[in-house]
Protein backbone atom coordinates (compact mmCIF):
# COMPACT_ATOMS: atom_id res chain seq x y z
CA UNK A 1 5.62 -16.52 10.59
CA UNK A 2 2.62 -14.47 11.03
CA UNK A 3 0.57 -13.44 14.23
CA UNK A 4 -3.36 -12.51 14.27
CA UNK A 5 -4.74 -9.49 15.30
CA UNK A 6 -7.82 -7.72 14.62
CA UNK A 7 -6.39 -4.18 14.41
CA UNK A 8 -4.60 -2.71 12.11
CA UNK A 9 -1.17 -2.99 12.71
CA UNK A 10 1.67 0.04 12.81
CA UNK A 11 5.69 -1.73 12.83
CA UNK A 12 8.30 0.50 13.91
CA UNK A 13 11.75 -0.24 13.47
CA UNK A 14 14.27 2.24 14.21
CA UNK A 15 17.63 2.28 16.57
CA UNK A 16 16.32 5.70 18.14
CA UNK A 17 14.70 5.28 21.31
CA UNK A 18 13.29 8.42 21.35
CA UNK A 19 11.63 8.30 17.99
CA UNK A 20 10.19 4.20 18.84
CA UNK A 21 8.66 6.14 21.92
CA UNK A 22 7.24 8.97 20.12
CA UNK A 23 5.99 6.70 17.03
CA UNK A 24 4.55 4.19 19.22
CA UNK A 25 2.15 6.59 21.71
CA UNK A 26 1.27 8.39 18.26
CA UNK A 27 0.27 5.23 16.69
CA UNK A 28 -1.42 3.87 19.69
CA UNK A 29 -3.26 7.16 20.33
CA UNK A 30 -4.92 6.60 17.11
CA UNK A 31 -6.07 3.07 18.28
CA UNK A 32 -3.86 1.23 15.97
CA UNK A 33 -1.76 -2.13 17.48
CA UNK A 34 1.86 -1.45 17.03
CA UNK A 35 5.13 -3.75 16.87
CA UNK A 36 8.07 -2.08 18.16
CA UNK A 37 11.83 -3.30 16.79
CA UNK A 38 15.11 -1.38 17.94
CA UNK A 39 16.29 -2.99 14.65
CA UNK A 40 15.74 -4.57 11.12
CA UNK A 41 17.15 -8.04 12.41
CA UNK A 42 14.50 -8.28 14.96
CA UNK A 43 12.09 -7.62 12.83
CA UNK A 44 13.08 -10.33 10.44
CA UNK A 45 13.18 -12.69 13.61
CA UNK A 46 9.89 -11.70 14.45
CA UNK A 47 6.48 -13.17 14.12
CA UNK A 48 5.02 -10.25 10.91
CA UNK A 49 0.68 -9.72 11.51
CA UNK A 50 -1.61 -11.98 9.78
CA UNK A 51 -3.85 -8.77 8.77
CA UNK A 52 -3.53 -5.33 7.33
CA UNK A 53 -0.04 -3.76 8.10
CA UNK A 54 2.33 -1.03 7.76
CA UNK A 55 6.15 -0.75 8.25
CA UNK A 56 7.43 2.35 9.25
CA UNK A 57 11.46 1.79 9.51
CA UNK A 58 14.44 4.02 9.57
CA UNK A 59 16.89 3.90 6.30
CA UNK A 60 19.94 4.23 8.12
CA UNK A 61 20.74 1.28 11.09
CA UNK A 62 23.63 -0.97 11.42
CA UNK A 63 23.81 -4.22 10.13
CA UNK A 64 20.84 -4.23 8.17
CA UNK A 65 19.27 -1.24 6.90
CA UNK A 66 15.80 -0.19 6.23
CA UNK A 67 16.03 -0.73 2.15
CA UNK A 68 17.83 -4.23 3.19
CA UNK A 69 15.28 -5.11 5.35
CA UNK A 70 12.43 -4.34 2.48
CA UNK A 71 14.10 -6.69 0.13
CA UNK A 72 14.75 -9.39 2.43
CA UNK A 73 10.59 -9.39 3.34
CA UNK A 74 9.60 -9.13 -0.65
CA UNK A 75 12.71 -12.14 -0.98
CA UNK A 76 10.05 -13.83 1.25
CA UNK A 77 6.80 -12.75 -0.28
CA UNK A 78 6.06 -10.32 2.52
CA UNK A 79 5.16 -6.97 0.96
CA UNK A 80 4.44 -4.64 3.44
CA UNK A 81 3.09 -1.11 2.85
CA UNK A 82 6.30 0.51 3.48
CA UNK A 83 7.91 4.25 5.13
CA UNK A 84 11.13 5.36 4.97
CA UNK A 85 12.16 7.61 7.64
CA UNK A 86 15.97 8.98 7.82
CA UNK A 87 17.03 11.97 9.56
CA UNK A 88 19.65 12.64 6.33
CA UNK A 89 17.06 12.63 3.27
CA UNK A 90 18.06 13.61 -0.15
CA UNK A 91 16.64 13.36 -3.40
CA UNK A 92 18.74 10.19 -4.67
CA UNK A 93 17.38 8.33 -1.77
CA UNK A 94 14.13 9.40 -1.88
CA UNK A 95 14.13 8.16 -5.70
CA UNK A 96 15.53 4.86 -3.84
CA UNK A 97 13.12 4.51 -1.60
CA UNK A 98 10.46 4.58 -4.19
CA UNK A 99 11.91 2.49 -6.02
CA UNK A 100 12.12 -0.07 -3.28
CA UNK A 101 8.36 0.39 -3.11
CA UNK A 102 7.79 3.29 -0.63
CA UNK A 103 4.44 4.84 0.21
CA UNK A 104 6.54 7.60 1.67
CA UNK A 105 9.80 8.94 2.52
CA UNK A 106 9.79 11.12 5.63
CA UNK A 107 12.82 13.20 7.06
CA UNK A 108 13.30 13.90 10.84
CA UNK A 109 11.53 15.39 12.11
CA UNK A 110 8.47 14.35 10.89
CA UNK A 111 4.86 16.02 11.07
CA UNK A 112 2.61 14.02 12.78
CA UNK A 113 -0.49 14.56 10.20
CA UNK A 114 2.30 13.65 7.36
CA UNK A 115 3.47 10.57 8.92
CA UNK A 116 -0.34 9.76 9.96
CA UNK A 117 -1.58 10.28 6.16
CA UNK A 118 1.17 7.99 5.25
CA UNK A 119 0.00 5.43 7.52
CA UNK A 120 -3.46 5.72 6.84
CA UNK A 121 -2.50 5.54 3.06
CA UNK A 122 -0.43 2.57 3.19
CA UNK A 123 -2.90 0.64 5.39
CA UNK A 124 -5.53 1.44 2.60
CA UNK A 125 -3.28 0.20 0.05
CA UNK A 126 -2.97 -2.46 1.85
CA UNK A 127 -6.40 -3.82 2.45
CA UNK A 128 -7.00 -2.73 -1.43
CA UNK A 129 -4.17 -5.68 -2.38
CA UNK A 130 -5.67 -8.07 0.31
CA UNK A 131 -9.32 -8.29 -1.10
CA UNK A 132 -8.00 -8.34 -4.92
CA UNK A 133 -5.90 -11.13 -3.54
CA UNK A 134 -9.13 -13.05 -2.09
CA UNK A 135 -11.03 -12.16 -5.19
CA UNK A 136 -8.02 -13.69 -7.56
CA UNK A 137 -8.06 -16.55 -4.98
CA UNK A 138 -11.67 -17.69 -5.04
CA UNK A 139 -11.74 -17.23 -8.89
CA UNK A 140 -9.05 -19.87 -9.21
CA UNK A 141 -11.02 -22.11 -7.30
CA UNK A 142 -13.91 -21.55 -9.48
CA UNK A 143 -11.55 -22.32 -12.53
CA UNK A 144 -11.03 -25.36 -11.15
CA UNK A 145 -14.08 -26.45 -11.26
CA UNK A 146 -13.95 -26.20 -14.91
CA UNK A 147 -14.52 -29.12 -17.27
CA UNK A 148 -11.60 -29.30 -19.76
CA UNK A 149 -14.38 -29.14 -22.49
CA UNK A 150 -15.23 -25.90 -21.16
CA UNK A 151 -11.68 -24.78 -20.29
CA UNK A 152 -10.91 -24.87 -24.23
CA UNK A 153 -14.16 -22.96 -24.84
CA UNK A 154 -13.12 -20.31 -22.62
CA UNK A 155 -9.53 -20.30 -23.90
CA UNK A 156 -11.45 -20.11 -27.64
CA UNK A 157 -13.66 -16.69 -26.28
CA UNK A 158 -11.03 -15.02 -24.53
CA UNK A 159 -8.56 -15.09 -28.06
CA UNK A 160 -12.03 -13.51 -29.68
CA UNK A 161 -13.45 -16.32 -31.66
CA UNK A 162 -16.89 -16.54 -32.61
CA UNK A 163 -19.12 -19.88 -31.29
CA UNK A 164 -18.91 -21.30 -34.71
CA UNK A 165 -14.77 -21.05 -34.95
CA UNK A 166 -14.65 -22.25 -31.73
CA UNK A 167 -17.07 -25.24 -32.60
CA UNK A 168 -14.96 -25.93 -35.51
CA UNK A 169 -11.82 -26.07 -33.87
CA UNK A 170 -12.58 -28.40 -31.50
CA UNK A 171 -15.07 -30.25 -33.98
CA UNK A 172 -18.11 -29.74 -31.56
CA UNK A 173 -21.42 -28.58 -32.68
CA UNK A 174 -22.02 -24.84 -32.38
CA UNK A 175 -24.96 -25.44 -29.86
CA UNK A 176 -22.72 -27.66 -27.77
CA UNK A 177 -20.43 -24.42 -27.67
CA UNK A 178 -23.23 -22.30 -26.51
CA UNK A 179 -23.88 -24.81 -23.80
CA UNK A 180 -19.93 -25.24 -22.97
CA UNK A 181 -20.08 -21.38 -22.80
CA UNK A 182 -23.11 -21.01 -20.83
CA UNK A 183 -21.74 -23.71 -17.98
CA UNK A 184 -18.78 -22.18 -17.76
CA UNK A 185 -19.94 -18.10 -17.34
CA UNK A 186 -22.17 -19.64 -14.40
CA UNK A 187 -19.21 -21.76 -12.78
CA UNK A 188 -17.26 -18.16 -12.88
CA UNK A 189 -19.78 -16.25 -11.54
CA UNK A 190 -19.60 -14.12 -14.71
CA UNK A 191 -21.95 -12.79 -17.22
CA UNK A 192 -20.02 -10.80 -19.62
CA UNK A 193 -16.95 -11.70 -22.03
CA UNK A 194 -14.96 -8.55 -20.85
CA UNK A 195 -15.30 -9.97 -17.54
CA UNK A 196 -13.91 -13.20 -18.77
CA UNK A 197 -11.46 -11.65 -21.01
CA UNK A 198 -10.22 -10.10 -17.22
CA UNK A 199 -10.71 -12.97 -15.10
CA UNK A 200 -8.14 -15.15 -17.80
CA UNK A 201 -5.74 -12.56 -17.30
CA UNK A 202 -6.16 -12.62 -13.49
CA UNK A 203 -5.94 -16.18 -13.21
CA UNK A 204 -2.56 -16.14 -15.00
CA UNK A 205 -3.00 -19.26 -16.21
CA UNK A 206 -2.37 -20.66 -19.65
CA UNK A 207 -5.69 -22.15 -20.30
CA UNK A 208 -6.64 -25.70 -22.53
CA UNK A 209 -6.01 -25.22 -25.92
C-alpha cells in the first residue's frame, strides 16, 4: 500500500536507536518527511509513500536484512532509490550492494554531507524514473488511440520502409500511406521518425503487422 505526501520522503530502517535518532533529525532538518522502521519487517508491513522516496536501511538486522528487504520490494514492483549502511563494510558487499541496485553504500559512521548527497541523489533519480514513467504512460494511451490501419503503417516506418513498400505491403495506395502516416504522427504527438522509431521501443509493444 502506498501513503500520499507532498514531501519528499527519507525511510530509515535500522535496529540502532541511536543511528534512527540521528538519521531522522538530519533528515528532518533538511525539511524532508521521514518514515522511521526499527526493522525491515515493519517496513514491509508498512504503508511505502505515493511520491518521490528514498530508503536508507542497514545491511545487517535480524530476520530480514537490508539486501532481503530490497528484493522483497522489487518482488513487488517497489523500486526504491536505495542506501546501504553497515557498520562492517567491505568490498564484496559493497559490489553486493550495487548489485542489488544501490545508490550508495555507506559505513558507520557516516558523514553527514556523504549520506546527504546520497539522498539528494537518489531522490533525483527518483523523480527522473517517475516522469519517464508518466511520459511512457500517456504515450500508451495515445497508441491506443491508434487505428489498426495506422498501427501497421507505423509498424511498416519504424522497420525502415519507404511509403511505397509500405503501400505495397498492405496493398494501399501510397497517398493513403502518407495520410495513415500523417494521422498517426499527430495522434502521437510526434513529428519526426526517430521519435517514432523511440516511442515503438518505449511502448514495448509488438505493433500490427
Amino acid at each position: 500500500m502506498t501513503c500520499p505526501t507532498n514531501k519528499p520522503v527519507v525511510i530509515v530502517v535500522d535496529d540502532d536507536q541511536l543511528v534512527r535518532q540521528s538519521l531522522d533529525a538530519l533528515f528532518r532538518s533538511m525539511d524532508f518527511a521521514v518514515q522511521i522502521h526499527a526493522s525491515a519487517q515493519d517496513l514491509l508491513e508498512s504503508d511505502l509513500p505515493d511520491g518521490p522516496a528514498c530508503l536508507v536501511i542497514d545491511v545487517r538486522m535480524p530476520m530480514v536484512s537490508g539486501f532481503d528487504c530490497r528484493r522483497q520490494l522489487l518482488d513487488r514492483g517497489v523500486d526504491i532509490p536505495t542506501i546501504f549502511l553497515t557498520g562492517h563494510g567491505d568490498i564484496p558487499m559493497t559490489v553486493k550492494a550495487m548489485k542489488a541496485g544501490a545508490i550508495d553504500f555507506l559505513t558507520k559512521p557516516y558523514r553527514e554531507q556523504d549520506m546527504l548527497e546520497a539522498v539528494y541523489a537518489g531522490l533525483a533519480g527518483a523523480a527522473e524514473k517517475r516522469a519517464a514513467g508518466d511520459e511512457v504512460r500517456g504515450l500508451k494511451e495515445r497508441y491506443a488511440t491508434l487505428t489498426r490501419r495506422e498501427r501497421q503503417v507505423m509498424h511498416g516506418v519504424t522497420r525502415g520502409l519507404l511509403n511505397k513498400q509500405i503501400a505495397g505491403e498492405l496493398e494501399l495506395s501510397e497517398i493513403t500511406v502518407k495520410l495513415h502516416r500523417s494521422s498517426l504522427m499527430r495522434k502521437l504527438a510526434i513529428r519526426t521518425v526517430p521519435e517514432l522509431v523511440r516511442a515503438a521501443d518505449a511502448i514495448g509493444e509488438q505493433l500490427a503487422a
